[in-house]
Each structure stands twice: as structure tokens, then as C-alpha cells.
Protein backbone atom coordinates (compact mmCIF):
# COMPACT_ATOMS: atom_id res chain seq x y z
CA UNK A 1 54.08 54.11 109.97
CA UNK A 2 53.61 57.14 111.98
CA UNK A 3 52.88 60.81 110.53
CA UNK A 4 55.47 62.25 112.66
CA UNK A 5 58.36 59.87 111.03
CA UNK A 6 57.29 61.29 107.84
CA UNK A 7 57.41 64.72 109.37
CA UNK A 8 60.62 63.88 110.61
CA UNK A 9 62.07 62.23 107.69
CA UNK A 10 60.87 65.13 105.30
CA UNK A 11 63.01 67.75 107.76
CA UNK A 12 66.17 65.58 107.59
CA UNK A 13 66.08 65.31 103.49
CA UNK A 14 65.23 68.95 103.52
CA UNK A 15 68.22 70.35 105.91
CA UNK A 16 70.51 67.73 104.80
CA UNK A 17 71.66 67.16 108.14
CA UNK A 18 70.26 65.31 111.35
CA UNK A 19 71.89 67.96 113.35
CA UNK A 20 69.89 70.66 111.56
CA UNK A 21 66.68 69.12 111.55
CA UNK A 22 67.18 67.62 115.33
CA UNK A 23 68.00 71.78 115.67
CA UNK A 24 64.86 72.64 113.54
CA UNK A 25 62.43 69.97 115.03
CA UNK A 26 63.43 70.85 118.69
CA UNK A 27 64.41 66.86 119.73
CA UNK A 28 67.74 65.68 120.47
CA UNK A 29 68.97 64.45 117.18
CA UNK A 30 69.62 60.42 118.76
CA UNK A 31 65.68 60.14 119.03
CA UNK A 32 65.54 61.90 115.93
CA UNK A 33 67.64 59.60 114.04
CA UNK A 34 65.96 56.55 115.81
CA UNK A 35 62.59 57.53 114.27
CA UNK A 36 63.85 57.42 111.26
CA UNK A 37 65.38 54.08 111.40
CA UNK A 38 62.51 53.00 112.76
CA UNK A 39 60.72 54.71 109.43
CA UNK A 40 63.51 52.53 107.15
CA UNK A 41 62.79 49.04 108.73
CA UNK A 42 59.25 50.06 108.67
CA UNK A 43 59.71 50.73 104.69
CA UNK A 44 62.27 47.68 104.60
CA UNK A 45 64.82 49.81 103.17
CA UNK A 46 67.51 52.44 103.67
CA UNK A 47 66.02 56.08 102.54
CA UNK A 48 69.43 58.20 103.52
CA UNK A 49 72.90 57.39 103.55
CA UNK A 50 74.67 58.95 106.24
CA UNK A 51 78.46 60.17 106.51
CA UNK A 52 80.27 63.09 108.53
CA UNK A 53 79.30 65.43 106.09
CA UNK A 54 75.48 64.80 106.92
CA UNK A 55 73.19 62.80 104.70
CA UNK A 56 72.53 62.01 101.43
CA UNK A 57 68.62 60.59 99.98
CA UNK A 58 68.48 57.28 98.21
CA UNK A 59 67.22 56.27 94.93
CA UNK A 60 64.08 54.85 97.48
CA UNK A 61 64.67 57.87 99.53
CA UNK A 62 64.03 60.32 96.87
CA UNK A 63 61.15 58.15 95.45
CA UNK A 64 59.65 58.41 98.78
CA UNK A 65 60.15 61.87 99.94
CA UNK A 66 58.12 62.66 97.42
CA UNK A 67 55.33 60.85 98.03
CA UNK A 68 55.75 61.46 101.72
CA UNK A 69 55.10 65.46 100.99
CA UNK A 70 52.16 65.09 99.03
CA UNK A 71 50.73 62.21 101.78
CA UNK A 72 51.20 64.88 104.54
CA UNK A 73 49.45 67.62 102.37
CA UNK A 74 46.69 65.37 101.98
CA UNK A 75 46.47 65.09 105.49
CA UNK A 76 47.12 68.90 106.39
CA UNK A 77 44.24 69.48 104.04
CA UNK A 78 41.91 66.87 105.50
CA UNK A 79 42.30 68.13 108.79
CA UNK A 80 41.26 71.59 107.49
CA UNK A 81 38.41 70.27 105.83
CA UNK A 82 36.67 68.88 109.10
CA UNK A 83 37.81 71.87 111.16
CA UNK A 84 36.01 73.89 108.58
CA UNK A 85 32.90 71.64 108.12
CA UNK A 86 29.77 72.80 108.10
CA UNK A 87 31.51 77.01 107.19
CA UNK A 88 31.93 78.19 103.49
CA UNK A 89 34.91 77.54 101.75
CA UNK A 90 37.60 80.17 101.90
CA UNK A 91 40.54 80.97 100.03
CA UNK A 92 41.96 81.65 96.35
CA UNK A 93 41.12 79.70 93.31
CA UNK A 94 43.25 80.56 90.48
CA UNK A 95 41.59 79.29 87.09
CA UNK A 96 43.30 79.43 83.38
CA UNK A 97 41.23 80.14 80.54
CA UNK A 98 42.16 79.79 76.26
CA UNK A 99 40.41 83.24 75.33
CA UNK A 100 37.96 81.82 73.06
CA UNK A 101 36.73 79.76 76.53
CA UNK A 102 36.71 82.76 78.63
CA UNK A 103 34.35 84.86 76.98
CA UNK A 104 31.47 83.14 77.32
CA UNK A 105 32.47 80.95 80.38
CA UNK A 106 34.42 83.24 82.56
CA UNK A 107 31.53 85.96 83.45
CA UNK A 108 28.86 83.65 84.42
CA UNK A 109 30.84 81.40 86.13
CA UNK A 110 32.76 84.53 88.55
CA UNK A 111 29.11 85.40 89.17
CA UNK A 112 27.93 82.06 90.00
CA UNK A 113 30.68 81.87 92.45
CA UNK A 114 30.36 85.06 93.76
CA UNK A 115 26.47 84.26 94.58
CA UNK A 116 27.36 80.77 96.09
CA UNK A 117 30.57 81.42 97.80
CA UNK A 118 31.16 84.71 98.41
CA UNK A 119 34.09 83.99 100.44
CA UNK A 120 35.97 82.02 97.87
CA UNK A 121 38.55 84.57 96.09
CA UNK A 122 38.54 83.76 92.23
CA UNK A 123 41.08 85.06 89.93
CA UNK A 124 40.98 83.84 85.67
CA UNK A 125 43.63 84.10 83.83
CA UNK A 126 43.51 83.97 79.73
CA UNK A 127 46.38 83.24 78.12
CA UNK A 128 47.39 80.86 74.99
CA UNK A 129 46.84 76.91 75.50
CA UNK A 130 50.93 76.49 75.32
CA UNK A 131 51.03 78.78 78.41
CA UNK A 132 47.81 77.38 80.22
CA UNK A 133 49.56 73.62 80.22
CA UNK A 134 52.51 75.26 81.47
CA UNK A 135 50.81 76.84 84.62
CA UNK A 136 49.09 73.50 85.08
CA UNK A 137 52.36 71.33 85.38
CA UNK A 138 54.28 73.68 87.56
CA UNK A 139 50.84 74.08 89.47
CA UNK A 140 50.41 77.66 89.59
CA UNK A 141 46.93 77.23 88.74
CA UNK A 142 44.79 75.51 90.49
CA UNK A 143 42.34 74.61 87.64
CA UNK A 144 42.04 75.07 83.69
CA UNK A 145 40.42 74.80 80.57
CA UNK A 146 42.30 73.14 77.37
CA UNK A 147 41.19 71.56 73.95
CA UNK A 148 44.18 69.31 74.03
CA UNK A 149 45.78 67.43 77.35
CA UNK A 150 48.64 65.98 75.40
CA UNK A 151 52.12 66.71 76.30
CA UNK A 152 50.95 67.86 79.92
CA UNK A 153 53.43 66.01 82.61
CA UNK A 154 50.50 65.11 84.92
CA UNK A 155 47.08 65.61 84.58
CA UNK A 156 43.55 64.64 85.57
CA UNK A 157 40.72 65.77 83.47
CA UNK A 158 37.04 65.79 82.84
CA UNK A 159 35.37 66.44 79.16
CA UNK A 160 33.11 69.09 79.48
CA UNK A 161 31.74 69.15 75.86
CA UNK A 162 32.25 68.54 72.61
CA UNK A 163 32.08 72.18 69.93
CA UNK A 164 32.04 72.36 66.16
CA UNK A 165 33.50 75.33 64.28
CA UNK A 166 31.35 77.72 62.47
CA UNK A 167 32.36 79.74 59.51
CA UNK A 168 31.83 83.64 60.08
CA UNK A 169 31.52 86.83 58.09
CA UNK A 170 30.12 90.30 58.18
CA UNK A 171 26.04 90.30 57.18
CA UNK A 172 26.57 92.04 54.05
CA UNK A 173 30.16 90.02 53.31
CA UNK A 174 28.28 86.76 53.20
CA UNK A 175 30.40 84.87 50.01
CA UNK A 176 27.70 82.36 49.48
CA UNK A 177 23.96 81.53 47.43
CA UNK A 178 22.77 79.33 50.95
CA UNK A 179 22.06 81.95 53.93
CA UNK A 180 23.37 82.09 57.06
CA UNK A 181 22.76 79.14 59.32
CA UNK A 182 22.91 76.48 56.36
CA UNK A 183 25.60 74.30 56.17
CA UNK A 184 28.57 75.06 54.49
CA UNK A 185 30.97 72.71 52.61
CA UNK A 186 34.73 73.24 53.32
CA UNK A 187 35.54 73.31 49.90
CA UNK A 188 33.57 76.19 49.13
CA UNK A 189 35.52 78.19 51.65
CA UNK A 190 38.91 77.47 49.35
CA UNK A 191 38.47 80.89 47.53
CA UNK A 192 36.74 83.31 50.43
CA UNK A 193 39.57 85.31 52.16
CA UNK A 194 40.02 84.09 55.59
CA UNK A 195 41.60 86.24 59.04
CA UNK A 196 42.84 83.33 61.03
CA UNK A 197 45.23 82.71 64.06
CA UNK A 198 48.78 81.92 63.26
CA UNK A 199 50.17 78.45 62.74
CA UNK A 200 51.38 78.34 66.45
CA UNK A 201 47.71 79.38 67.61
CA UNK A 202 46.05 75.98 68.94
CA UNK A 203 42.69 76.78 66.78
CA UNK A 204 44.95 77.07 63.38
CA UNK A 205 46.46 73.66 64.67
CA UNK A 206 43.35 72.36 65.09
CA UNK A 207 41.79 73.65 61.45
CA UNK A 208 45.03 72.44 59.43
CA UNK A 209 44.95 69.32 60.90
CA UNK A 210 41.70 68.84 59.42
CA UNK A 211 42.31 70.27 56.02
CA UNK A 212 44.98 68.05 55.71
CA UNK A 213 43.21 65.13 56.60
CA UNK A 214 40.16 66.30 54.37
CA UNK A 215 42.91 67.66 51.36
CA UNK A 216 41.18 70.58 51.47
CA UNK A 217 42.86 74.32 51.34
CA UNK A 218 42.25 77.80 52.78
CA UNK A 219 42.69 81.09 51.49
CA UNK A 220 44.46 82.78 54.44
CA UNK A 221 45.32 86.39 53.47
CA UNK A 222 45.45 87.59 56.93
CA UNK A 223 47.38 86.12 60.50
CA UNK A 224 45.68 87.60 63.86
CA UNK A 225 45.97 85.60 67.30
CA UNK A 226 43.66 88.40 69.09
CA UNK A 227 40.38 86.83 68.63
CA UNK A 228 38.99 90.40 69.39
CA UNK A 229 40.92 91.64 66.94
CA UNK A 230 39.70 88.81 64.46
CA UNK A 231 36.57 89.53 64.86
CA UNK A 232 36.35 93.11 64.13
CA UNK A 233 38.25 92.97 60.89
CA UNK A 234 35.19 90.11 59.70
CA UNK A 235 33.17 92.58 61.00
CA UNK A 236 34.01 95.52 59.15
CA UNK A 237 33.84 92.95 55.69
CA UNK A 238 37.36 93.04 55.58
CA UNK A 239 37.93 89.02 55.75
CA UNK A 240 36.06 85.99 56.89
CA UNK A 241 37.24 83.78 59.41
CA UNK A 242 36.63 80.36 61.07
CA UNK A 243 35.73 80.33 64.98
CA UNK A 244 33.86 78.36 67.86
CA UNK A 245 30.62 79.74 68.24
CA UNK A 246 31.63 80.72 71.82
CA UNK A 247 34.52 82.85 71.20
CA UNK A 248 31.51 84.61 68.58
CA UNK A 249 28.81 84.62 70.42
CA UNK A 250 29.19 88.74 71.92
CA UNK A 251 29.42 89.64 68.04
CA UNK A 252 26.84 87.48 66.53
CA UNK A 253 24.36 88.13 69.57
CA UNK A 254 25.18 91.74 68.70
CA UNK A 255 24.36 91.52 64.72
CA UNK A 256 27.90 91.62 63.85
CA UNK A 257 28.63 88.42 62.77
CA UNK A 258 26.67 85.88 61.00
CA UNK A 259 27.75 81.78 60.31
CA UNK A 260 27.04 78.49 59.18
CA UNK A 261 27.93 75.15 60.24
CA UNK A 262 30.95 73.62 58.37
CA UNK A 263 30.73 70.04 57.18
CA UNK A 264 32.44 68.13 54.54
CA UNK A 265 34.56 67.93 57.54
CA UNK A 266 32.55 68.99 60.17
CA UNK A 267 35.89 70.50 62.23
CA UNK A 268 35.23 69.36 65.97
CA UNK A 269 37.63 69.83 68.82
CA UNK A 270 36.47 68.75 72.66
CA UNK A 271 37.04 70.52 75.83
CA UNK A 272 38.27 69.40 78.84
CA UNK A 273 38.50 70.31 82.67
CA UNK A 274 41.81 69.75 83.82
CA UNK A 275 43.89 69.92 86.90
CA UNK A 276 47.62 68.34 88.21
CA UNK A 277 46.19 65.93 90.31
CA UNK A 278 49.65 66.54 92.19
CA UNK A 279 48.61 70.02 93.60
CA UNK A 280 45.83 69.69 96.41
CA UNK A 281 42.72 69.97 95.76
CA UNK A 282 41.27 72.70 98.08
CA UNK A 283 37.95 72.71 99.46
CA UNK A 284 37.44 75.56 97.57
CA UNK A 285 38.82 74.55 94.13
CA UNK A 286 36.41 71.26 94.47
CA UNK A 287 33.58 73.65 94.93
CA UNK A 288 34.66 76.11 91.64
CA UNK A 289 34.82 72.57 89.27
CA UNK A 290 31.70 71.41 90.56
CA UNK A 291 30.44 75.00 89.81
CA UNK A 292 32.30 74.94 86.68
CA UNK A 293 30.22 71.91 85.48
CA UNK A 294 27.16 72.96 85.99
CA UNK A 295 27.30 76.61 84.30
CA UNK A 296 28.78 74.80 81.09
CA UNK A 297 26.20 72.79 80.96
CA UNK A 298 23.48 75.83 81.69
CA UNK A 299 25.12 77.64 78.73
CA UNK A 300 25.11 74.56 76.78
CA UNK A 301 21.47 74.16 77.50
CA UNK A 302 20.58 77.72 76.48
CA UNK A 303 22.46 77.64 73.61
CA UNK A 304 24.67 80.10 74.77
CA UNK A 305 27.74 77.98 74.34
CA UNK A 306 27.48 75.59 70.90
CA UNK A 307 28.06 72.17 71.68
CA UNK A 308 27.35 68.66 72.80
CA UNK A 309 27.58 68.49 76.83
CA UNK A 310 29.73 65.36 77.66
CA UNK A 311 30.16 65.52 81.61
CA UNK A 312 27.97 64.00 83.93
């Protein structure tokens, strides 16, 4: 099987016509439609049905257009790869973020990237997780963080860490006789008033899933999905709330915010790299994941970012 019948064959299901793509390709269309009869008893079947009106894909021409594209974008990004060997990779990177995820990841990593590649163009996007598996099916992204990789179409991803939640007020809010930093039993949050996301909010999800499995309750007076928003009405004593460390870690660095450890469940969600392993990966996008990997685990290291590092 040649390249150029799958060139060929990709123009003819595309214009619909062997005319047109004979037109389109610049060869007379009998060659043209040899080479792809050739292609068929190559395949040992028939990909297009023909008729005066032009032609038509089969069930096994469909099936293999498909894989025919993402074969020749393989190749088309091969070839740039060696032409560019040895240079710095160029080009855009587009990377989506859950908020909590990008402020403590998304800084370090742009200037990691901007040290290492300066040529590489890097743009993040935060946005909720619904949206972020979204972007990655339809591959408008190129990479992404999530917490969760069900109900994505097509994925390939790579756990970063594992994060517990942490229970956070305002210094001189703190509801309980244990200080700050000492573990603290779910059940003796069942009476503090809690500022959490809304029900739709993938860190609500995540915390009701595990008071229901525990048969534990919360006293939620207050629903905020701005997590900057969240954290300034703990931080004014208004409410307490339950976070990842990271999405905390400007306030509490800053003496806003103080926490414990909750147990009795501990609450624990994992985070994952993930990509559609049916976009190409660019020279440059395999550079920002191995990038990516290494500044978690930096921030992971120096306690930056709260959590068990899981890659390797």
C-alpha cells in the first residue's frame, strides 16, 4: 500500500467525485481511479461505490478513511519531526486547566517552558471539568488536566498524583479545640457553616459522593463555583469551606487561610494528564507533557502542591 493511494483515496471521499479529485489532484481521472482499485484489491475490498452521480464511501470505506487521515498525519508529522531535528520545537500548545489546578500549576509550568523552549507558544485555558472534556474530545486542546476521565469519547492519560482535601477557615474562625494542621473528623464538620461549589461543580461531586458513602452530612449555607470568590468569604470568617490544598495554597501561604487534614473519610480524588490520542501529538506538545511531569512533581516535592506523586 502506497501513501499516495491513500492520498488519492482521501481526495476522492472528500470531493465526492473522481472527476473532482482527478481535477483537484492534477492526473487524468483513469489513472486516478486505477490507483484506487489498485488500493481496494490491495485492502481486499470495495471502499466506494461508484454511479453517474459520482461516488459514494462504504461501510469499509468510511471505516477506513478514517484511519487513512490520521495514518497520513502521522506521517506529515514524522516527516516534520526529522526535518526539524536537532532545532527547538515550534508552534502552539494549547493546555486546559480545572481552576483549582491552574493556580499552582499553570505559572511555574509557562515559566518552565518559556526558559526551555522559548519558541514553543503556550496558551492555558481554565474553565470547569465539564467544559475541559469537551475541548479534549473535539480536540481543540491539545493537552489537559482532569480529576475524572470518565465519559470522555477517547482518551489517553497519565496519573500525575494523588491529593486529599483539607478543611479551611479564617485564623480566628477556627470551629474546633485541635489546632490547625491536626486531623479533623468529618463528622465534626456536620454543624460548621460551609461555602462550597454547587452540586454541578466537579469538587461538590466529588465531596457528596463521599458523604454519602461515609453517611455523613454538611452544613452548606452558602453555593460559590469561583474558588477566588470562596476563598475570600472563609477569609473574611464569613463561612468555612472544603478545598485541595492547591487551589489554597496563595491564601494559606499568605496567612489567610488555615486547615487540617480530613479523615474519617479521608476525601481523595487523583489527577490525571490527559490527551485524545486521536489529535497528533506535536513535537511541541510531547515536550510541554514531559515538562508538565516534571514541575508537578517539583511542586509535589516542595510541598507546594499536597499530594502523593504517582507518574514515573
Amino acid at each position: 500500500m502506497e501513501i499516495r493511494q491513500m492520498r488519492y483515496f482521501i481526495e476522492v471521499a472528500e470531493q465526492g467525485s473522481l472527476a473532482s479529485a482527478a481535477s483537484e489532484i492534477g492526473i487524468a481521472q483513469p489513472s486516478l481511479s486505477q490507483q484506487v482499485k489498485n488500493l481496494e484489491e490491495r485492502i481486499g475490498t470495495e471502499l466506494l461505490i461508484r454511479s453517474s452521480r459520482g461516488v459514494t464511501l462504504t461501510e469499509a470505506g468510511a471505516t477506513f478513511l478514517e484511519h487513512a487521515k490520521k495514518i497520513l498525519s502521522n506521517v506529515d508529522v514524522a516527516m516534520e519531526d526529522v526535518r526539524l531535528a536537532g532545532t527547538e520545537p515550534t508552534g502552539m500548545v494549547v493546555f486546559g486547566f480545572p481552576s483549582s489546578v491552574s493556580m499552582v500549576l499553570s505559572v511555574p509550568l509557562v515559566e518552565t517552558i518559556r526558559n526551555d523552549y522559548p519558541q514553543i507558544r503556550f496558551r492555558a485555558v481554565d474553565a470547569m471539568s465539564g467544559f475541559i472534556k469537551d475541548w479534549v474530545d473535539d480536540q481543540s486542546i491539545d493537552l489537559a488536566i482532569l480529576y475524572d476521565t470518565n465519559n470522555l469519547r477517547s482518551s489517553q492519560s497519565k496519573l500525575l498524583l494523588n491529593e486529599d482535601m483539607y478543611f479551611y477557615s479564617a485564623k480566628d474562625n477556627w470551629p474546633f479545640d485541635t489546632p490547625p494542621g491536626c486531623p479533623v473528623p468529618m463528622e465534626k464538620l456536620k454543624t460548621v457553616e460551609l461555602v462550597l461549589p454547587s452540586k454541578s461543580h466537579g469538587l461538590r461531586i466529588l465531596i457528596d459522593r463521599f458523604c454519602k458513602s461515609s453517611g455523613k452530612t454538611l452544613n452548606v449555607v452558602v453555593e460559590m463555583d469561583s474558588l477566588t470568590q470562596i476563598k475570600s468569604l472563609v477569609s473574611r470568617g464569613s463561612a468555612s469551606t472544603i478545598l485541595a490544598p492547591a487551589a489554597a495554597y496563595d491564601f494559606e501561604n499568605q496567612g489567610e487561610l488555615v486547615s487540617a487534614p480530613i479523615v474519617e473519610p479521608t476525601i481523595r480524588r487523583s489527577v490525571y494528564l490527559v490527551r485524545n490520542p486521536d489529535k497528533v501529538l506535536k513535537r511541541a506538545s510531547r515536550e510541554v507533557q514531559k515538562l508538565t511531569v516534571s514541575v508537578v512533581k517539583e511542586l509535589v516535592e516542595r510541598d507546594i502542591w499536597k499530594g502523593e506523586f504517582c507518574a514515573k
